[in-house]
N, C-alpha and C. Protein backbone atom coordinates (compact mmCIF):
# COMPACT_ATOMS: atom_id res chain seq x y z
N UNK A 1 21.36 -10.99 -20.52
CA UNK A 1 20.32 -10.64 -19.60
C UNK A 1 20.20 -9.12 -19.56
N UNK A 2 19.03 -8.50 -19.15
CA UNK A 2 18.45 -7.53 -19.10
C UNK A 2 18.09 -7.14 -17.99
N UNK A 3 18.31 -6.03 -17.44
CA UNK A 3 17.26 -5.27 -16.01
C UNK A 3 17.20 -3.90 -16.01
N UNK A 4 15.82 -3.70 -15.57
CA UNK A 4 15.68 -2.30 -16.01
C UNK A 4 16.12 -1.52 -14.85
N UNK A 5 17.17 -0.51 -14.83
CA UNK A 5 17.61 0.33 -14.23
C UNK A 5 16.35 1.29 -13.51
N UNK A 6 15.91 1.42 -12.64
CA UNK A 6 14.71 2.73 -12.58
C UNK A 6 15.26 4.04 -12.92
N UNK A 7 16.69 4.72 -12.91
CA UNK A 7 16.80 5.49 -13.34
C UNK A 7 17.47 6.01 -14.75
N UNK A 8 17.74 4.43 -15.20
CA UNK A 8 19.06 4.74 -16.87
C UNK A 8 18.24 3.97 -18.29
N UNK A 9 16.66 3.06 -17.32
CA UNK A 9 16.36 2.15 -18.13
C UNK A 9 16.75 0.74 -18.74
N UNK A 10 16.10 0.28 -19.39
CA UNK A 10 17.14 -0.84 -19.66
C UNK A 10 18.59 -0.77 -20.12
N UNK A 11 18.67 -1.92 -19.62
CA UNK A 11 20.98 -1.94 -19.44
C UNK A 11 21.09 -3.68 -19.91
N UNK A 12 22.32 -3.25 -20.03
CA UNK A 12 22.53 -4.99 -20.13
C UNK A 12 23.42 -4.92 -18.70
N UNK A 13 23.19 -6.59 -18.62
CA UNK A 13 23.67 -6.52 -17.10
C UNK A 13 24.66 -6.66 -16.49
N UNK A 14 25.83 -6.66 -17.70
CA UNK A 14 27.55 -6.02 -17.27
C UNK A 14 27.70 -5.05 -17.40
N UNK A 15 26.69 -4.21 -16.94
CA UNK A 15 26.95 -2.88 -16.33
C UNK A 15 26.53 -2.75 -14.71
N UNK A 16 26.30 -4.06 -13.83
CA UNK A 16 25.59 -4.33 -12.88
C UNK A 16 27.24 -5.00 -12.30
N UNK A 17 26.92 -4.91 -10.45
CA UNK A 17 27.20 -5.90 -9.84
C UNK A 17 26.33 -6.37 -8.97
N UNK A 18 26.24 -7.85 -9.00
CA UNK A 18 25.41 -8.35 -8.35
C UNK A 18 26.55 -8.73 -6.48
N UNK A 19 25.42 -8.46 -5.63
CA UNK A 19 26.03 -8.33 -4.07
C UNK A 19 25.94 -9.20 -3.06
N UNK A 20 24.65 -9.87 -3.45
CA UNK A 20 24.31 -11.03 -2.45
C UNK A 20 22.47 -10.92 -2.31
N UNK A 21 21.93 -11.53 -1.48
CA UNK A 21 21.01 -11.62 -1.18
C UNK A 21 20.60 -10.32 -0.23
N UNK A 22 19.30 -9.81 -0.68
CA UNK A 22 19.00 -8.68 0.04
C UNK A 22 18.09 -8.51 1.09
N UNK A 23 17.94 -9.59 1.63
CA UNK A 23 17.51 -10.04 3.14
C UNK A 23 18.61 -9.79 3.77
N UNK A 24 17.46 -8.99 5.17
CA UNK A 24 18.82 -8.81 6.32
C UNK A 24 19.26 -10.09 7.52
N UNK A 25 20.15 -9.91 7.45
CA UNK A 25 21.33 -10.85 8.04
C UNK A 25 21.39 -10.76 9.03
N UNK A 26 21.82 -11.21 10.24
CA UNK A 26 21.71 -11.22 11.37
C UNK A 26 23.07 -10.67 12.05
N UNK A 27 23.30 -9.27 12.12
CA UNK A 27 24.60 -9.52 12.14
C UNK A 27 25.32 -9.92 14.16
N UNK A 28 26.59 -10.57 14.01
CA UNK A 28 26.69 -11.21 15.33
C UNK A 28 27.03 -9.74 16.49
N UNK A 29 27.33 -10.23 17.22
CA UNK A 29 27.44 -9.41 18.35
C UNK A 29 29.04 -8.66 18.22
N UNK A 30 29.30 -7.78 18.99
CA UNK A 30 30.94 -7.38 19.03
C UNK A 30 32.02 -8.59 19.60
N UNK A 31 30.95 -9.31 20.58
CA UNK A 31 31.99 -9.84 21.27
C UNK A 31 32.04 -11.20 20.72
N UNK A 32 31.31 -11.57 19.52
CA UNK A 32 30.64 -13.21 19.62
C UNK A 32 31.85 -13.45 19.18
N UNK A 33 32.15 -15.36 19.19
CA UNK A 33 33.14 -16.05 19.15
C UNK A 33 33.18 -16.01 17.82
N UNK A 34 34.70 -16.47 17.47
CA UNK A 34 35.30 -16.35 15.95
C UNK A 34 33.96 -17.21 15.14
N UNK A 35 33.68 -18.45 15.36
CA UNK A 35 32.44 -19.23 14.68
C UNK A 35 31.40 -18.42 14.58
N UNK A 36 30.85 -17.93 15.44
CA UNK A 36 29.51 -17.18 15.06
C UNK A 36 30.15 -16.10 14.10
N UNK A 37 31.43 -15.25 13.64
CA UNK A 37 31.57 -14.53 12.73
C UNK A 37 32.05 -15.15 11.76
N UNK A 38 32.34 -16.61 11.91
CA UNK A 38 33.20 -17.51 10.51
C UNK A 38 31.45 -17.51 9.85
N UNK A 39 30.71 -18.14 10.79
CA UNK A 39 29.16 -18.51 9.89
C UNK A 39 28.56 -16.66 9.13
N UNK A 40 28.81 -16.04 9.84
CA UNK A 40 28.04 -14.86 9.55
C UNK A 40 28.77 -14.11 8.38
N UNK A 41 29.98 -14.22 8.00
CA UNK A 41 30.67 -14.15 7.18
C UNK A 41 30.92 -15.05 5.71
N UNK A 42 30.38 -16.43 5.90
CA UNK A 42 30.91 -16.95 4.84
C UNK A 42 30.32 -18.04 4.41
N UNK A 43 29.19 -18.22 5.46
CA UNK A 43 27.95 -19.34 5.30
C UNK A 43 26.49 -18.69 4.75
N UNK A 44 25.93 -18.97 3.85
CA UNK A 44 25.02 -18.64 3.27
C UNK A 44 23.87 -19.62 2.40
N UNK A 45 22.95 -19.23 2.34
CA UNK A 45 22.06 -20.09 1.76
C UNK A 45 22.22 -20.06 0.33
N UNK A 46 21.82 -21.09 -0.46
CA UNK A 46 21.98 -20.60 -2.58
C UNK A 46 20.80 -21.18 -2.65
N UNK A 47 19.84 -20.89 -2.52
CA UNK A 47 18.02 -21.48 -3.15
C UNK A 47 18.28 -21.27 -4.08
N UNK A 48 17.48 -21.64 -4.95
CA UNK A 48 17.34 -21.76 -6.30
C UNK A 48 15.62 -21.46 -6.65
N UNK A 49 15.54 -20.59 -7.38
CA UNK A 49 13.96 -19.72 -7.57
C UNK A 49 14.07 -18.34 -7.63
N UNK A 50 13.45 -17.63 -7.37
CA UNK A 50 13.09 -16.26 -6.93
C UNK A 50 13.42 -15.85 -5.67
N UNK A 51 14.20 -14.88 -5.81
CA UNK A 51 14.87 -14.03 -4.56
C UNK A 51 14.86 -12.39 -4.72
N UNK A 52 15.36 -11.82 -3.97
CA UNK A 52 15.79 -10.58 -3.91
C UNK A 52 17.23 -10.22 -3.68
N UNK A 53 17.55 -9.72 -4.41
CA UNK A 53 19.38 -9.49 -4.18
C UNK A 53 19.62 -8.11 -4.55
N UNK A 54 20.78 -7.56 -3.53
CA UNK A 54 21.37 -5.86 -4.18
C UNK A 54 22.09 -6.28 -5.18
N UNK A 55 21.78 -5.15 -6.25
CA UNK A 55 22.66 -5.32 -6.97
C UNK A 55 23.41 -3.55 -7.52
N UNK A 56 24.59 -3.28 -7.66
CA UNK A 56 24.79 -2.18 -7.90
C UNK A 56 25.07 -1.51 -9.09
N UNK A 57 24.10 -0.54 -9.83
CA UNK A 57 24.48 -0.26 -11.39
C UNK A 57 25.70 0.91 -11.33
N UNK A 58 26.52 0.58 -12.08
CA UNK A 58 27.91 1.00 -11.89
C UNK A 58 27.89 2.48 -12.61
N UNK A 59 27.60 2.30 -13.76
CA UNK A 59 27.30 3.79 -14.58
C UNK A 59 26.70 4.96 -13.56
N UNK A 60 25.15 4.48 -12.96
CA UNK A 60 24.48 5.80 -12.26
C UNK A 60 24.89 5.75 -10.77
N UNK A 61 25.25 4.44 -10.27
CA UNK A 61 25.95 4.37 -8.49
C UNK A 61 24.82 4.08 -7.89
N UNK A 62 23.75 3.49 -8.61
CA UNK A 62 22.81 3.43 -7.94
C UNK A 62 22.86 1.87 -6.93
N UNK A 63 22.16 1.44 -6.13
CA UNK A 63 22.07 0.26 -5.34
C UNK A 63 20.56 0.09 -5.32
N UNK A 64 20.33 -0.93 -6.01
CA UNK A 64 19.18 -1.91 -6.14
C UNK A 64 18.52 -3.02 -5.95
N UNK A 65 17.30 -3.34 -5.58
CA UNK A 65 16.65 -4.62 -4.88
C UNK A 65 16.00 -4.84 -6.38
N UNK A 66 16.88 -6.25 -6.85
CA UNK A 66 16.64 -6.67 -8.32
C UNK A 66 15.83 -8.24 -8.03
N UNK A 67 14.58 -8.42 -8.22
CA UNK A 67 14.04 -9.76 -8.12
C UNK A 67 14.25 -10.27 -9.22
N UNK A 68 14.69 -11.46 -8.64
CA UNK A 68 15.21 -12.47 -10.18
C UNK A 68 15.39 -14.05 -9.72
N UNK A 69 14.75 -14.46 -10.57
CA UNK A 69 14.48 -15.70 -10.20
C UNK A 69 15.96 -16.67 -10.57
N UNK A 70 16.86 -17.73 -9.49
CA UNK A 70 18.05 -18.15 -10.28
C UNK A 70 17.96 -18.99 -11.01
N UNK A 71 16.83 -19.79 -11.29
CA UNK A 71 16.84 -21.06 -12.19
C UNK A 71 16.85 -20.34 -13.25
N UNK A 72 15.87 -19.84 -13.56
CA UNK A 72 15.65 -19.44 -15.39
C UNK A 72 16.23 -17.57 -15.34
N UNK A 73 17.11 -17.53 -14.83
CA UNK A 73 17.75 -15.70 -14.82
C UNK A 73 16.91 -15.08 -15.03
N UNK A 74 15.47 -15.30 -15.13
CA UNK A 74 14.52 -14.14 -15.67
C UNK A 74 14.13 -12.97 -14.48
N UNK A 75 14.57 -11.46 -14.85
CA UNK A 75 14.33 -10.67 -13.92
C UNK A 75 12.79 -10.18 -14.29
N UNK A 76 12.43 -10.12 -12.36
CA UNK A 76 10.58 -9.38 -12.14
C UNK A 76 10.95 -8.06 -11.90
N UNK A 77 11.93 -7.36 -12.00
CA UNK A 77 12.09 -5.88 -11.35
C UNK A 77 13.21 -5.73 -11.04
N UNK A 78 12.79 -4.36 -10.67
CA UNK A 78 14.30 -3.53 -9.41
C UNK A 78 13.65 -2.54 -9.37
N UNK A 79 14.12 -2.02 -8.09
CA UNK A 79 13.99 -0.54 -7.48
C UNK A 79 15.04 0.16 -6.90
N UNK A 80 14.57 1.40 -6.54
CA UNK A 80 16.01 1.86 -5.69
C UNK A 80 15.92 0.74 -4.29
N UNK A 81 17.40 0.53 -3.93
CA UNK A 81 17.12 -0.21 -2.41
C UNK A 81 16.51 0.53 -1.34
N UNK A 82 16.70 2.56 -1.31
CA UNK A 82 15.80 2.96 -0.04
C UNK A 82 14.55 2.59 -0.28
N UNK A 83 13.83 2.36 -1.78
CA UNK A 83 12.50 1.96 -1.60
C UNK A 83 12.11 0.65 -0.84
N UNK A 84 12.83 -0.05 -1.22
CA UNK A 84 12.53 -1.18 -0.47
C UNK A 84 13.30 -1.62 1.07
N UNK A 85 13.76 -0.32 1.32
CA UNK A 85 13.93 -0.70 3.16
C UNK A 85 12.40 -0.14 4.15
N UNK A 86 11.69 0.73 3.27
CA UNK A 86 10.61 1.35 3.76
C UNK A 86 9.84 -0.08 4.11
């Protein structure tokens, strides 16, 4: 697999770590009960399709919002992630 770095260009993609899903999370409160931090910690959705996930290119340190669909691995992009918190 392939993704284009915005700043190194194309890479192959064990030069990447992939982080999780790059939707924000809800995070729990200081005080919430151990369950609301067991779920917020370790429960997660796995769709299958097109998502958005950080992923981090290790060479430049950069952190990236890489769309990629999981059925067929085919990546639509990446950007830097501050672009896409705007």
């Amino acid at each position: 697999m392939r993704v284009t770095c915005p700043f190194c260009g194309e890479r192959d993609r064990r030069e990447f770590t992939v982080q999780g899903d790059a939707t924000a999370l809800a995070r729990p409160d200081r005080d919430a009960g151990a369950e609301a931090w067991d779920a917020f910690l370790h429960l997660r959705d796995n769709p299958a399709g097109r998502l958005r996930e950080m992923w981090y290119h290790d060479p430049c340190g950069a952190w990236l919002v890489v769309d990629r669909d999981t059925v067929t691995h085919a990546v639509h992009g990446a950007i830097p992630a501050r672009e896409a918190a705007r």
